[in-house]
C-alpha atoms as a PDB file:
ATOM      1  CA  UNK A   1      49.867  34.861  34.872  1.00  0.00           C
ATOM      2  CA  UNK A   2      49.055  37.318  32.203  1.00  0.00           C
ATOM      3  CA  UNK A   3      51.819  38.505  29.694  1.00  0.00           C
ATOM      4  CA  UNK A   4      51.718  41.818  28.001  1.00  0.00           C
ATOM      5  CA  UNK A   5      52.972  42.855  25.070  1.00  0.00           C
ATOM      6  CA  UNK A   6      53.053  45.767  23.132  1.00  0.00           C
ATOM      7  CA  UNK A   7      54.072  46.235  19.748  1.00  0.00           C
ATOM      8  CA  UNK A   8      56.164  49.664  18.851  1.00  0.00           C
ATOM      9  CA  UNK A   9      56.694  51.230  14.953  1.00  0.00           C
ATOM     10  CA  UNK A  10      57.033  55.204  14.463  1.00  0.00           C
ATOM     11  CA  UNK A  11      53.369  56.193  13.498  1.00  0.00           C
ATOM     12  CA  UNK A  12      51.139  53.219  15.153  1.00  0.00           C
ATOM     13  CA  UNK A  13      49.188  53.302  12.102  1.00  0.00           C
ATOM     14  CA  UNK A  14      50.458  50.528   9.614  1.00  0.00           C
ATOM     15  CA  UNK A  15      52.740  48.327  11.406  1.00  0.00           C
ATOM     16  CA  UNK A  16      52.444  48.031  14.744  1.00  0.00           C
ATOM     17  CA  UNK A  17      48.925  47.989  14.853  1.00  0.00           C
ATOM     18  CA  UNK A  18      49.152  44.931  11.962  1.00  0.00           C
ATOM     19  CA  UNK A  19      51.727  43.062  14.414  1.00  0.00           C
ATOM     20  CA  UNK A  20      48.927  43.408  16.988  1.00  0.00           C
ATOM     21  CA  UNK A  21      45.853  42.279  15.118  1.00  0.00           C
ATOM     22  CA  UNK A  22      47.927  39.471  13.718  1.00  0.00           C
ATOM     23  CA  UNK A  23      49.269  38.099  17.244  1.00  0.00           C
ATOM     24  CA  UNK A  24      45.231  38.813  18.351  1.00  0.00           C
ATOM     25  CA  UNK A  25      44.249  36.522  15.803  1.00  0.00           C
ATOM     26  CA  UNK A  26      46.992  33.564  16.762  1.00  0.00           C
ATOM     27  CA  UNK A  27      46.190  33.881  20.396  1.00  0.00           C
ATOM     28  CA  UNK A  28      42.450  33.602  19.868  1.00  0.00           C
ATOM     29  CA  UNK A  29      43.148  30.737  17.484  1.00  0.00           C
ATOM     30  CA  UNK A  30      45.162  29.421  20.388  1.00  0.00           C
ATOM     31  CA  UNK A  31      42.614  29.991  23.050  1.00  0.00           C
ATOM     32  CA  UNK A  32      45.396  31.881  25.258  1.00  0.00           C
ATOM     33  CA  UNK A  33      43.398  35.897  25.353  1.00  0.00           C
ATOM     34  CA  UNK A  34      42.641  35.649  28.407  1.00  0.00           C
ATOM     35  CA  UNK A  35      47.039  35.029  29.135  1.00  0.00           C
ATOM     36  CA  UNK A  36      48.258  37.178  26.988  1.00  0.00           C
ATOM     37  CA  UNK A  37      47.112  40.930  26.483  1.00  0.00           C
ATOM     38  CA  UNK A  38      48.724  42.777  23.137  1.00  0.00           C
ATOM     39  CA  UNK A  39      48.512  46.596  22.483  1.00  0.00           C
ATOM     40  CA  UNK A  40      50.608  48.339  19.584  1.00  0.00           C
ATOM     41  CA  UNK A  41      52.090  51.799  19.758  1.00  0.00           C
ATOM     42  CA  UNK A  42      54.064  54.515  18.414  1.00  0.00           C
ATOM     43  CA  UNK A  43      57.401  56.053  18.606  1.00  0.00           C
ATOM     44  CA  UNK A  44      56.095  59.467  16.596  1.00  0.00           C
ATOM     45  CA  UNK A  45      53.191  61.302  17.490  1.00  0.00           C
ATOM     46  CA  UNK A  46      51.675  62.791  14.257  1.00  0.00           C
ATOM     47  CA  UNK A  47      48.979  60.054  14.026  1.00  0.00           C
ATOM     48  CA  UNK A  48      47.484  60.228  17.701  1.00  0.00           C
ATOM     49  CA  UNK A  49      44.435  59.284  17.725  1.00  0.00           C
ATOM     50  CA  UNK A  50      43.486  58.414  14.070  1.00  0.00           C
ATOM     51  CA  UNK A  51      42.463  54.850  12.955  1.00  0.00           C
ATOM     52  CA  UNK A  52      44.734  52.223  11.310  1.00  0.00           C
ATOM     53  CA  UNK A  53      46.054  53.641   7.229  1.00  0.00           C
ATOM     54  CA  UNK A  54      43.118  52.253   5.185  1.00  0.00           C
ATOM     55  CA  UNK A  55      45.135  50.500   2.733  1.00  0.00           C
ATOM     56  CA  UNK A  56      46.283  48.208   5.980  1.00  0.00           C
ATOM     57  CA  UNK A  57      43.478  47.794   7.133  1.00  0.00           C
ATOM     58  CA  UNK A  58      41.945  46.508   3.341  1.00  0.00           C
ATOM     59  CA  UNK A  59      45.201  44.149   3.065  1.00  0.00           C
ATOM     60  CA  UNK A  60      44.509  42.882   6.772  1.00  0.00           C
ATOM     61  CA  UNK A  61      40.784  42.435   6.177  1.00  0.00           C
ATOM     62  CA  UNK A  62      41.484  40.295   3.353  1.00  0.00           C
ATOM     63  CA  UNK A  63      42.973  37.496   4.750  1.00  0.00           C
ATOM     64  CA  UNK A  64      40.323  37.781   7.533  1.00  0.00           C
ATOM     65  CA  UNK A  65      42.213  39.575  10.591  1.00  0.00           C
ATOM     66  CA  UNK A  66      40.429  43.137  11.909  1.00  0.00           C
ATOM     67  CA  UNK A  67      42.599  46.003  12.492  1.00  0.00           C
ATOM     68  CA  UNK A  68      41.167  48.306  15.393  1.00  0.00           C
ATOM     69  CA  UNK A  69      42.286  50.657  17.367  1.00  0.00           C
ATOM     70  CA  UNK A  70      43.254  54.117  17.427  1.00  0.00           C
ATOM     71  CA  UNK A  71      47.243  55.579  17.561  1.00  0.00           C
ATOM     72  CA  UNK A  72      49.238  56.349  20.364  1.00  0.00           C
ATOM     73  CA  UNK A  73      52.678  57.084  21.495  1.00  0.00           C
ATOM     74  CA  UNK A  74      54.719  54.969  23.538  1.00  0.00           C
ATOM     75  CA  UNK A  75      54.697  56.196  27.330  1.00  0.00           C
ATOM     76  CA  UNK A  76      57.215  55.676  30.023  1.00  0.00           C
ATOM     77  CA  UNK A  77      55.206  53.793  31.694  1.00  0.00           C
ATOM     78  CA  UNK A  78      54.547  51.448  28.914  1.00  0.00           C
ATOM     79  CA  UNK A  79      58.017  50.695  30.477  1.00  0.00           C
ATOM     80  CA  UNK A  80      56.589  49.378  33.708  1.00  0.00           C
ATOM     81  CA  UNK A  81      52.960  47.882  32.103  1.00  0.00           C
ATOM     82  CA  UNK A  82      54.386  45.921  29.587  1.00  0.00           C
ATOM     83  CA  UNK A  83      56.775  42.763  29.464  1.00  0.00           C
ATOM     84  CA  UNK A  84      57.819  43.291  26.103  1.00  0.00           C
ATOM     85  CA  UNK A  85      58.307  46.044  23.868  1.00  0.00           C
ATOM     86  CA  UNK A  86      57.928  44.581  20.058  1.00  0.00           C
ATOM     87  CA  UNK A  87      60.159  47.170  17.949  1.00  0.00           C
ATOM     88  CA  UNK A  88      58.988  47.112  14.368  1.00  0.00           C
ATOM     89  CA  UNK A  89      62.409  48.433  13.364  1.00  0.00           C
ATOM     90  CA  UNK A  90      66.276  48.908  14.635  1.00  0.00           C
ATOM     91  CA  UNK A  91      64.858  53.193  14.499  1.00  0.00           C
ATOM     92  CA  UNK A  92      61.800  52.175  16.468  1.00  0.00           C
ATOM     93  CA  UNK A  93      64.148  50.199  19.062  1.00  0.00           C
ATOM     94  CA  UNK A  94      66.744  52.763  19.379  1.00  0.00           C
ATOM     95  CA  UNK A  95      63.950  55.346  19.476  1.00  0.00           C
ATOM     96  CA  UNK A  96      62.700  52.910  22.769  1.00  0.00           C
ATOM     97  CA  UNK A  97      65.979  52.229  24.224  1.00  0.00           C
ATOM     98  CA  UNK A  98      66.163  56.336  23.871  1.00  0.00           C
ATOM     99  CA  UNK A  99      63.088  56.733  26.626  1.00  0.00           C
ATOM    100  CA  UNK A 100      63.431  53.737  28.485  1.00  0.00           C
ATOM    101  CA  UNK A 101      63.955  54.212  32.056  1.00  0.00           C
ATOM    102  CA  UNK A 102      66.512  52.097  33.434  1.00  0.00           C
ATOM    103  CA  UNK A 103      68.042  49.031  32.182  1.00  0.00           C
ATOM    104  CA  UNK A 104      65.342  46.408  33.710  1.00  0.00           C
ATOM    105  CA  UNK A 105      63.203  48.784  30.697  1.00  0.00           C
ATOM    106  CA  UNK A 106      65.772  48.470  28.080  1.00  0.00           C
ATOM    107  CA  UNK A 107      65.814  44.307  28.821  1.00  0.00           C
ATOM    108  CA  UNK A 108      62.201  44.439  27.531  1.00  0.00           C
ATOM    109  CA  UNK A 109      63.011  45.556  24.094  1.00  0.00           C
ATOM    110  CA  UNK A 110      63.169  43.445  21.178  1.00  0.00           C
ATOM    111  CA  UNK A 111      63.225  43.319  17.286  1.00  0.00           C
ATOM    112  CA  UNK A 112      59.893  41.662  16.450  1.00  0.00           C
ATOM    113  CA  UNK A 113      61.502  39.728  13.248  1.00  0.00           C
ATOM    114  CA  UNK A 114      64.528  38.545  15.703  1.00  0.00           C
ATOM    115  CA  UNK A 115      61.192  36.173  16.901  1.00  0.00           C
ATOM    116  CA  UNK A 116      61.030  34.528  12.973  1.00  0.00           C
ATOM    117  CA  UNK A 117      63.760  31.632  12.857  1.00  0.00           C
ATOM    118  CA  UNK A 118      63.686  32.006   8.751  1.00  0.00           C
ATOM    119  CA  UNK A 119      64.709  35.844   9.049  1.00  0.00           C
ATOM    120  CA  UNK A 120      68.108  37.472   9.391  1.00  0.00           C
ATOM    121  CA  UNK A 121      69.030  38.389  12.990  1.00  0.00           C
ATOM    122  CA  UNK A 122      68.393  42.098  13.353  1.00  0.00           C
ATOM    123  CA  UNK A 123      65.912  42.233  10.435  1.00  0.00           C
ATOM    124  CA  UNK A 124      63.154  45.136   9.768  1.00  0.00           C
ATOM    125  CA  UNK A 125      59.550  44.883   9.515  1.00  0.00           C
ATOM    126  CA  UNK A 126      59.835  47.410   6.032  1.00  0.00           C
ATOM    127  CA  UNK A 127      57.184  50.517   6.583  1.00  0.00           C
ATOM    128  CA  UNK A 128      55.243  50.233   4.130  1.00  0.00           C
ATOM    129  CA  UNK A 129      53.634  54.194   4.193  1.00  0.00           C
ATOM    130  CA  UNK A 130      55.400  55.387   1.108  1.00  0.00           C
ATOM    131  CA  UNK A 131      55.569  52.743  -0.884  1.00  0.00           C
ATOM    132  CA  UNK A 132      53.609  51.494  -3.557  1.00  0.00           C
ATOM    133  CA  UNK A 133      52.805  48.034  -4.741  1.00  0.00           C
ATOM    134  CA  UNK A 134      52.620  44.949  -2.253  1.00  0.00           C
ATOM    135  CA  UNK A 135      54.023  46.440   0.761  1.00  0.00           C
ATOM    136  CA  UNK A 136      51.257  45.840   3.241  1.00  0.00           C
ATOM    137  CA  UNK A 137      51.151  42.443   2.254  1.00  0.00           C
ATOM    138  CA  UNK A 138      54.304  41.726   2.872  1.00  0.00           C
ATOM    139  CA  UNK A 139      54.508  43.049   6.470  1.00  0.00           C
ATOM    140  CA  UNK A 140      51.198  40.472   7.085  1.00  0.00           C
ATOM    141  CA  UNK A 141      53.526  38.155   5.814  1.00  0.00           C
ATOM    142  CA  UNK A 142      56.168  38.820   8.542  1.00  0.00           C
ATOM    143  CA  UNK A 143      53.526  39.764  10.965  1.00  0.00           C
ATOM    144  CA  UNK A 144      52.314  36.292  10.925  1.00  0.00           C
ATOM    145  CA  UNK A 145      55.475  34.927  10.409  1.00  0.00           C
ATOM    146  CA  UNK A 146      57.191  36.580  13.693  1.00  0.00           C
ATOM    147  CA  UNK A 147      53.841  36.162  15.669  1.00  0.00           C
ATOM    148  CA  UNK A 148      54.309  32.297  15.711  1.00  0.00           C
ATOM    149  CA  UNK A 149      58.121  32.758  16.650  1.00  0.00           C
ATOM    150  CA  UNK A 150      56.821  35.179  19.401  1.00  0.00           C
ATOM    151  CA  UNK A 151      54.059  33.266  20.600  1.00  0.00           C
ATOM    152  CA  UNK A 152      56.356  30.218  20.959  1.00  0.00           C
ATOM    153  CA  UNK A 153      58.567  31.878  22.942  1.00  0.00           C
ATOM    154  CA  UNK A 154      55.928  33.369  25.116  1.00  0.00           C
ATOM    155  CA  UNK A 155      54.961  29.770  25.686  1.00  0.00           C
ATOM    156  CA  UNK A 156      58.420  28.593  26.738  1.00  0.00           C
ATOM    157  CA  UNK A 157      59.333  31.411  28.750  1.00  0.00           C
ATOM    158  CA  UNK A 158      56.364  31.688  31.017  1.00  0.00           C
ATOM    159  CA  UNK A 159      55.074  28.419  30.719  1.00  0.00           C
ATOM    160  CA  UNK A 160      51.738  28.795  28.993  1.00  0.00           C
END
């Protein structure tokens, strides 16, 4: 069985795409690629097609995870490819639950930090565009943080 998973913030350029390198990097660590397939996406379209922000990609690279990729918007029938829909933010998910199809769609959406049991239910991953300082490095901390909560419950639920 092969679960998918794609992880959803507005541009698909700093978040998302860090939620997805950092879950690639637990999965490989946990031998389980070849059961689990990840993509990341975006709710906005302004980034299409443009690599991961740089200063990501420098925070990611120094703890030894590889950002790839290049942006994309979330599709409808993302709705119908993927099992869950990893919202980044409560905008991101109501942004999702916005598009989604039909309720089987809307079932698939979740808050990615609702997956850490040391975070408050409902929490944001903060985006970290704007801001100066330690941001990035703080959204790898929740990244990996979330991505064991996810991965456990990946494990439990489908038996992996």
């Amino acid at each position: 069985m092969l679960v998918r998973v794609c992880f959803v913030c507005l541009g698909n350029i700093c978040r998302s795409p860090t939620a997805e390198a950092t879950m690639r990097r637990l999965l490989e660590l946990e031998q389980l690629t070849a059961q689990v397939d990840i993509d990341s996406a975006g709710t906005g379209g302004w980034h299409v097609g443009e690599p991961p922000d740089p200063r990501a990609t420098a925070s990611a690279k120094r703890r030894g995870i590889e950002l790839a990729g290049r942006a994309r918007t979330v599709e409808t029938k993302d709705f119908g490819r993927f099992d869950y829909l990893i919202a980044m933010d409560r905008a991101n998910q109501r942004d999702l639950l916005r598009i989604a199809p039909d309720d089987v769609a809307k079932a698939k959406i979740v808050l990615f930090r609702n997956y850490d049991p040391d975070s408050p239910r409902d929490a944001d991953v903060p985006d970290p565009y704007y801001g100066e300082g330690d941001g990035f490095e703080t959204v790898l901390d929740i990244c990996e943080a979330a991505s064991h909560g996810l991965l456990r419950h990946i494990r439990e639920s489908h038996r992996l």
